[in-house]
PDB file of N, CA and C in Angstrom:
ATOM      1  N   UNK A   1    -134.700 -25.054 148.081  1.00  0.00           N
ATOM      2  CA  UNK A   1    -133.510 -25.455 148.799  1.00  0.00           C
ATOM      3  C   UNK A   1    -132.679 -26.421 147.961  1.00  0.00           C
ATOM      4  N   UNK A   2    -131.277 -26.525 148.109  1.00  0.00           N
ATOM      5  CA  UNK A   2    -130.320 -27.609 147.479  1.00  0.00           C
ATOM      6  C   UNK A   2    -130.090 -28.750 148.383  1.00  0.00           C
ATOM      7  N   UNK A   3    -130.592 -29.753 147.518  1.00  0.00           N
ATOM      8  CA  UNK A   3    -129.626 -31.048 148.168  1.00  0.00           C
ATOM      9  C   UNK A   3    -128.796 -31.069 148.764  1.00  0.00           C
ATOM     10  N   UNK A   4    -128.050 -31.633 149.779  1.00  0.00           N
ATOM     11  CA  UNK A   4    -127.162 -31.960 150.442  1.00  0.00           C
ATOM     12  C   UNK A   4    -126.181 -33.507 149.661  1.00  0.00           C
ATOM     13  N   UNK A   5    -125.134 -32.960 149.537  1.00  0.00           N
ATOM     14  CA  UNK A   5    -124.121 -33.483 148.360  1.00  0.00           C
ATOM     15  C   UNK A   5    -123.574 -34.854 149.411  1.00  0.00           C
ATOM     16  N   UNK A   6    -123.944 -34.859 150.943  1.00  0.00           N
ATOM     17  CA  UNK A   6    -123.801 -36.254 151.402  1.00  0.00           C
ATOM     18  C   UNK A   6    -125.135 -36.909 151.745  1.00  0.00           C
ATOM     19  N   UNK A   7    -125.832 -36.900 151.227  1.00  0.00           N
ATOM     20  CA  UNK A   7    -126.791 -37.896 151.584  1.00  0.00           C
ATOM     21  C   UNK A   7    -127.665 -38.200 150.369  1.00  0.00           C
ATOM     22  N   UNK A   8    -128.651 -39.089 150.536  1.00  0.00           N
ATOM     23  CA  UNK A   8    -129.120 -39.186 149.355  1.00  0.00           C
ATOM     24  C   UNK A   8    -128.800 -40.733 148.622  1.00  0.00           C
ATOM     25  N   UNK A   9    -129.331 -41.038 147.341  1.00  0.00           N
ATOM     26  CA  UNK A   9    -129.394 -42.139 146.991  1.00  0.00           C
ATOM     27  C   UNK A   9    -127.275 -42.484 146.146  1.00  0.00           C
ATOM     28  N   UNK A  10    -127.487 -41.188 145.707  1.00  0.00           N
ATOM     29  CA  UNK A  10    -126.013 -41.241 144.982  1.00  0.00           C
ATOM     30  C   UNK A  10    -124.731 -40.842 145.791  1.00  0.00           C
ATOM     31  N   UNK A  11    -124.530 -40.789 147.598  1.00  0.00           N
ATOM     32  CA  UNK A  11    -123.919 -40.385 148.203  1.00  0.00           C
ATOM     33  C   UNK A  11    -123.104 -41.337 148.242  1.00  0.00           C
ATOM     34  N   UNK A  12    -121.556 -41.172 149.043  1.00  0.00           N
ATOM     35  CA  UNK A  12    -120.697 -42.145 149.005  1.00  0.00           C
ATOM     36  C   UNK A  12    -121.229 -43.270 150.523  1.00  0.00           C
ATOM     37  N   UNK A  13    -121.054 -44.559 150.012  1.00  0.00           N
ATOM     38  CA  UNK A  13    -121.609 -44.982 151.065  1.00  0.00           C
ATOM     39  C   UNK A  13    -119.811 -44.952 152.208  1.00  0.00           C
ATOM     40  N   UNK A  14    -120.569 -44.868 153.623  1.00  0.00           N
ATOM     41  CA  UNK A  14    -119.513 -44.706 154.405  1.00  0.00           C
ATOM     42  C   UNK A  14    -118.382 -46.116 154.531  1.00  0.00           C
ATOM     43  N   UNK A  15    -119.129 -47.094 154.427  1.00  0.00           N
ATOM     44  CA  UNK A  15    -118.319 -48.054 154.388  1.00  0.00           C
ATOM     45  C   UNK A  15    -116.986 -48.714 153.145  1.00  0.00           C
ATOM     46  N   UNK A  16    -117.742 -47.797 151.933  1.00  0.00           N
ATOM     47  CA  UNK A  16    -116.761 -48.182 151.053  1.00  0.00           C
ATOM     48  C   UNK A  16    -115.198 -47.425 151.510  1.00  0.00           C
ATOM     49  N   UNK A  17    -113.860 -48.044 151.108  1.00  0.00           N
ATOM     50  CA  UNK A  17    -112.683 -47.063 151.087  1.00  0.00           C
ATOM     51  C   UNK A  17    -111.997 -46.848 149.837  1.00  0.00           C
ATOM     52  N   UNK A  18    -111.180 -45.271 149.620  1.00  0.00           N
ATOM     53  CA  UNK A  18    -111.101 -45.598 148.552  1.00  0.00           C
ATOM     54  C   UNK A  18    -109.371 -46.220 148.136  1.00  0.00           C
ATOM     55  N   UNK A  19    -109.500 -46.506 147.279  1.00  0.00           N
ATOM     56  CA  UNK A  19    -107.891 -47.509 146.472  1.00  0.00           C
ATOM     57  C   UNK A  19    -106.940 -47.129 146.944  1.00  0.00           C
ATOM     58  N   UNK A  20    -106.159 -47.387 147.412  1.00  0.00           N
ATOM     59  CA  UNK A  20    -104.627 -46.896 147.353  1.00  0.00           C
ATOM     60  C   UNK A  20    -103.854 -47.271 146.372  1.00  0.00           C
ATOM     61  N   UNK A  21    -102.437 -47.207 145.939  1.00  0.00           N
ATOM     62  CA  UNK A  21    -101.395 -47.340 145.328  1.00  0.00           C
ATOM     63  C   UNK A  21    -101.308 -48.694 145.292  1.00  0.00           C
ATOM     64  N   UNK A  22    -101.410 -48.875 146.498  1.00  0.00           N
ATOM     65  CA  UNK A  22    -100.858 -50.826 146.549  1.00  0.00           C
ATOM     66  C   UNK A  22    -102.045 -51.134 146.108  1.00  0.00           C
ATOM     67  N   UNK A  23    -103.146 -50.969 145.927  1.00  0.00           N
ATOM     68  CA  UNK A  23    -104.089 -51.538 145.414  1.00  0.00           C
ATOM     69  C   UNK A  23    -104.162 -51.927 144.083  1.00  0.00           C
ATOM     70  N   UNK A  24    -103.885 -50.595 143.440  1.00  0.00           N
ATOM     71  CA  UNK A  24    -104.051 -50.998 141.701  1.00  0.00           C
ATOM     72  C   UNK A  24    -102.692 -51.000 141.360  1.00  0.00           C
ATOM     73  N   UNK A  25    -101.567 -50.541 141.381  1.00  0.00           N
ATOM     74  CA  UNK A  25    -100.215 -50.764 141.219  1.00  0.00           C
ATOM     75  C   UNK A  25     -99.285 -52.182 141.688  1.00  0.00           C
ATOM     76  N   UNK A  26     -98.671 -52.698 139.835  1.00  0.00           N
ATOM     77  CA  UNK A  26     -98.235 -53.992 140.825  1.00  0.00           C
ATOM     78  C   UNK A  26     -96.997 -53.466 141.145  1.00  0.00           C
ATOM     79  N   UNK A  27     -96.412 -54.413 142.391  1.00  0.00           N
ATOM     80  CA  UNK A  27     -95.093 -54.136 142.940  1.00  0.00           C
ATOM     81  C   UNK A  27     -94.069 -53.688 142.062  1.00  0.00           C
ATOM     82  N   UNK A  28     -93.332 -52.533 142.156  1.00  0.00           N
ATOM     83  CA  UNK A  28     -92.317 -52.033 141.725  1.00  0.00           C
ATOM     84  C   UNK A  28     -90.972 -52.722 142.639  1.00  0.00           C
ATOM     85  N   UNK A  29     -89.991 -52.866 141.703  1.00  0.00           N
ATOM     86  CA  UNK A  29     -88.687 -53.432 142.521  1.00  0.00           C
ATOM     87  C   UNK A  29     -87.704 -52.218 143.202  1.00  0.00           C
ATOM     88  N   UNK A  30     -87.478 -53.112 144.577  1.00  0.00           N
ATOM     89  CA  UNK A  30     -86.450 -51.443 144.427  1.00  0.00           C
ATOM     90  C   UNK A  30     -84.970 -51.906 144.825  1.00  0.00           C
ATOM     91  N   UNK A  31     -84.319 -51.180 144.397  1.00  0.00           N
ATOM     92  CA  UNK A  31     -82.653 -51.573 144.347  1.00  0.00           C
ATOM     93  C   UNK A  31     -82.070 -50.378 144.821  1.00  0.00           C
ATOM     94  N   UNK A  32     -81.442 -50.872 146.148  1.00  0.00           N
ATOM     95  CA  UNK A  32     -80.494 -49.816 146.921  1.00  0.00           C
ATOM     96  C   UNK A  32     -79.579 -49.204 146.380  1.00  0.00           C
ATOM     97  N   UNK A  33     -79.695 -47.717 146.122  1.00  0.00           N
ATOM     98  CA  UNK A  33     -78.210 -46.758 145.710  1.00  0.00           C
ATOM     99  C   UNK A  33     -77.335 -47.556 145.730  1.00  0.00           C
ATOM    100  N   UNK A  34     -76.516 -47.662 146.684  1.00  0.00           N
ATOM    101  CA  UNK A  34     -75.096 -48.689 147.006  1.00  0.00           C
ATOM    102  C   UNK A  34     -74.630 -49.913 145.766  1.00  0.00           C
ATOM    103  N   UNK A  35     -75.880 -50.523 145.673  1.00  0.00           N
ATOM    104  CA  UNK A  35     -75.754 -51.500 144.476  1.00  0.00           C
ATOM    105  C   UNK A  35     -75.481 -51.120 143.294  1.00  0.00           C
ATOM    106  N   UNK A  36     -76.204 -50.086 142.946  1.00  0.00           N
ATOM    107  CA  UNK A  36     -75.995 -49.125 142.164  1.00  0.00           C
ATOM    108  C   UNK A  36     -74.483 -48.266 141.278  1.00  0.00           C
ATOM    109  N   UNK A  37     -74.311 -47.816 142.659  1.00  0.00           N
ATOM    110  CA  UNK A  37     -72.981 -47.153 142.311  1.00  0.00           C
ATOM    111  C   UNK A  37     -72.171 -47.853 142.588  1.00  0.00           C
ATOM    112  N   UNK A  38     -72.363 -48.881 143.562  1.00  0.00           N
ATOM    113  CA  UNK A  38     -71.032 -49.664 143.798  1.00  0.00           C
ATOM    114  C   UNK A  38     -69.614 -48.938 144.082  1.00  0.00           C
ATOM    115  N   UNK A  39     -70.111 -48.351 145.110  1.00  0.00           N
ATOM    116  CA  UNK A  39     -68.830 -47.375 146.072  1.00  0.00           C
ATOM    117  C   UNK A  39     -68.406 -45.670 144.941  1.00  0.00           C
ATOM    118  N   UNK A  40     -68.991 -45.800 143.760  1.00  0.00           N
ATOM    119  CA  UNK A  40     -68.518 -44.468 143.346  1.00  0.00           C
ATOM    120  C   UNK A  40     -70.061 -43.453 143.819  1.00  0.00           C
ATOM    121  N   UNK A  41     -69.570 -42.325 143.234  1.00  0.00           N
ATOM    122  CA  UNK A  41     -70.248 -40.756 143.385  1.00  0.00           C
ATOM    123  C   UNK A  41     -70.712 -40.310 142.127  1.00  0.00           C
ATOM    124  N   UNK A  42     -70.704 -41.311 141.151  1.00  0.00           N
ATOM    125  CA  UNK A  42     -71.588 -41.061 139.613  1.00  0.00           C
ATOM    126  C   UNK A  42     -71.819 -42.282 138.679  1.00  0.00           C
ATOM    127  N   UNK A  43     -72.797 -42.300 138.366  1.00  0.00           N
ATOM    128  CA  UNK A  43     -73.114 -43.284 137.169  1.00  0.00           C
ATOM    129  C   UNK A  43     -73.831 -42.771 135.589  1.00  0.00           C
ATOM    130  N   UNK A  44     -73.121 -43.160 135.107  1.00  0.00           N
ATOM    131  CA  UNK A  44     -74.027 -42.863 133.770  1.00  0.00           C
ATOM    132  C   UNK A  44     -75.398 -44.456 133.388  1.00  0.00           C
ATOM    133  N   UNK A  45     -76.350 -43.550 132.870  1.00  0.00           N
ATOM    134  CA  UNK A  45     -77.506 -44.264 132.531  1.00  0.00           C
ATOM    135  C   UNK A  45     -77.929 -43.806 131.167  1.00  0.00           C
ATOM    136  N   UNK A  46     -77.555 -45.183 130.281  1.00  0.00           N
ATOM    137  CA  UNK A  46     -78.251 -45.127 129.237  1.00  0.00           C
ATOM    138  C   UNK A  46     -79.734 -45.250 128.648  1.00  0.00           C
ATOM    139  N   UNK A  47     -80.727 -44.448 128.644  1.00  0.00           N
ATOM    140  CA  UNK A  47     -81.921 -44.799 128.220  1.00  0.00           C
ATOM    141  C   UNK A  47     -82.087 -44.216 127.102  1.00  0.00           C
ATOM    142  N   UNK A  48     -82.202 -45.549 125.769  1.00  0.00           N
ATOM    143  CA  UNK A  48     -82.303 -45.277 124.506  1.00  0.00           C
ATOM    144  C   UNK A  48     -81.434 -44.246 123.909  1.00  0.00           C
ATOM    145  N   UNK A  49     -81.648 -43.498 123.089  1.00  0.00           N
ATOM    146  CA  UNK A  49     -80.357 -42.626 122.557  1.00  0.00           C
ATOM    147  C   UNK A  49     -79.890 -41.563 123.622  1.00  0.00           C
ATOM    148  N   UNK A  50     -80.479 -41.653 124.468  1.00  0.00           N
ATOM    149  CA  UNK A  50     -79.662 -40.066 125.968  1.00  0.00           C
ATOM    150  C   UNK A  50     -79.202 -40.790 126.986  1.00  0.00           C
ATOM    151  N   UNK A  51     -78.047 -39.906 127.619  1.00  0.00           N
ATOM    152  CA  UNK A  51     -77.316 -40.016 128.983  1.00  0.00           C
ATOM    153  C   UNK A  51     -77.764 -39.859 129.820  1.00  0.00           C
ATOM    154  N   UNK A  52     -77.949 -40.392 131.069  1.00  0.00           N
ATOM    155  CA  UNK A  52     -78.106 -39.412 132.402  1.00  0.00           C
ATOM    156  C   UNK A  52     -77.000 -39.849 133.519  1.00  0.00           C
ATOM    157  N   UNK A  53     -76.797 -38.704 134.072  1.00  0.00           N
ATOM    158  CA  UNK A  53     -76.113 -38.766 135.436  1.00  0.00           C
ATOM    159  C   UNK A  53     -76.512 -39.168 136.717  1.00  0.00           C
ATOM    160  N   UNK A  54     -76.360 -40.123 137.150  1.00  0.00           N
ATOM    161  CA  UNK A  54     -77.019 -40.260 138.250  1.00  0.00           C
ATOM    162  C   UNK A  54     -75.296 -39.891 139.523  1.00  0.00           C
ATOM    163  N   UNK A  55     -76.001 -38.822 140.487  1.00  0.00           N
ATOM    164  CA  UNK A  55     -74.976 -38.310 141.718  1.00  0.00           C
ATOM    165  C   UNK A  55     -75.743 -38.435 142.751  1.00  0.00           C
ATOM    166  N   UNK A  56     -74.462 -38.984 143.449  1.00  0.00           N
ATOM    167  CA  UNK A  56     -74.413 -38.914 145.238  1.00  0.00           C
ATOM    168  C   UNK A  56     -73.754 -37.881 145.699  1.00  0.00           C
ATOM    169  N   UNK A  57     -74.763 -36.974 146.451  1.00  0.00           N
ATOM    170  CA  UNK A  57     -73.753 -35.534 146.405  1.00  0.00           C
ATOM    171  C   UNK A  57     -73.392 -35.609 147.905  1.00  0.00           C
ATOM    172  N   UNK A  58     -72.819 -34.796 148.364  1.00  0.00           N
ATOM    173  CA  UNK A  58     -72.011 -34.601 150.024  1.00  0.00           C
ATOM    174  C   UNK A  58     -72.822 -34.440 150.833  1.00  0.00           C
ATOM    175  N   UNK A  59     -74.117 -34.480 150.697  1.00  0.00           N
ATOM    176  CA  UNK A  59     -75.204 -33.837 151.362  1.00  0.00           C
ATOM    177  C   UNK A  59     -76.511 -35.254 151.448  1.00  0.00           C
ATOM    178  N   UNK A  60     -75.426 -36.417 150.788  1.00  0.00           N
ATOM    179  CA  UNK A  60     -76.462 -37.756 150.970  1.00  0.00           C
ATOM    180  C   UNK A  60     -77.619 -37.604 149.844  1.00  0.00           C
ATOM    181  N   UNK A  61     -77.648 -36.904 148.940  1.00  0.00           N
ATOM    182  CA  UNK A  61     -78.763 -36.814 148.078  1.00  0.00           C
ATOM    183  C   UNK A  61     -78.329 -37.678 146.804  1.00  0.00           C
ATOM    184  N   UNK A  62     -79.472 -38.102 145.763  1.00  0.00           N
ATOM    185  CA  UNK A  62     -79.292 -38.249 144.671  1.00  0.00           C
ATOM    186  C   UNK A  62     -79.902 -37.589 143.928  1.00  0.00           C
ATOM    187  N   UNK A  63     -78.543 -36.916 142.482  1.00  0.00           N
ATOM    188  CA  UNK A  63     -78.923 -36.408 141.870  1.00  0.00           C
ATOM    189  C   UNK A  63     -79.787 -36.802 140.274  1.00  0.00           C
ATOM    190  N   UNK A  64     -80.590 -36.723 139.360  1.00  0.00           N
ATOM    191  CA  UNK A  64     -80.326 -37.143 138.147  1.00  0.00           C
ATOM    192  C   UNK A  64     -80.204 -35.740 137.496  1.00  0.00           C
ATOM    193  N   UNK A  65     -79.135 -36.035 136.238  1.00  0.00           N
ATOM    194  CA  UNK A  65     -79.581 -34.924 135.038  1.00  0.00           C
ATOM    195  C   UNK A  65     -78.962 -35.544 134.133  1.00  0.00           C
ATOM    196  N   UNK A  66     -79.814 -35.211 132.948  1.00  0.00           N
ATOM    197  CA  UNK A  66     -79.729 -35.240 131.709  1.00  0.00           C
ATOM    198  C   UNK A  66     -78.094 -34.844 130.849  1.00  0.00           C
TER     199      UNK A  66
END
């Protein structure tokens, strides 16, 4: 017969939980669209030698592209 993969000496004990995001991740900042665009419908973003577009389209979305 096979072991049973929950019990046993190497099983997960029930009480442990496991990590979340906020656990091992430190706080990321976040900065509202609005601030962002500051009333327009496009921004350009420079990262290192490339462009990107950042859009607010009619449909409330944001876009990025390259």
């Amino acid at each position: 017969m096979f072991a049973s993969r929950t019990s046993g000496p190497n099983a997960p004990s029930r009480t442990s939980r496991s990590a979340t995001l906020s656990d091992v991740a430190p706080p990321v900042e976040t900065v509202d669209s609005l601030r962002l665009l500051h009333g327009h419908r496009e921004l350009l973003i420079r990262h290192g030698d490339e462009v990107y577009r950042l859009r607010h389209t009619r449909n409330d979305k944001l876009i990025l592209t390259k």
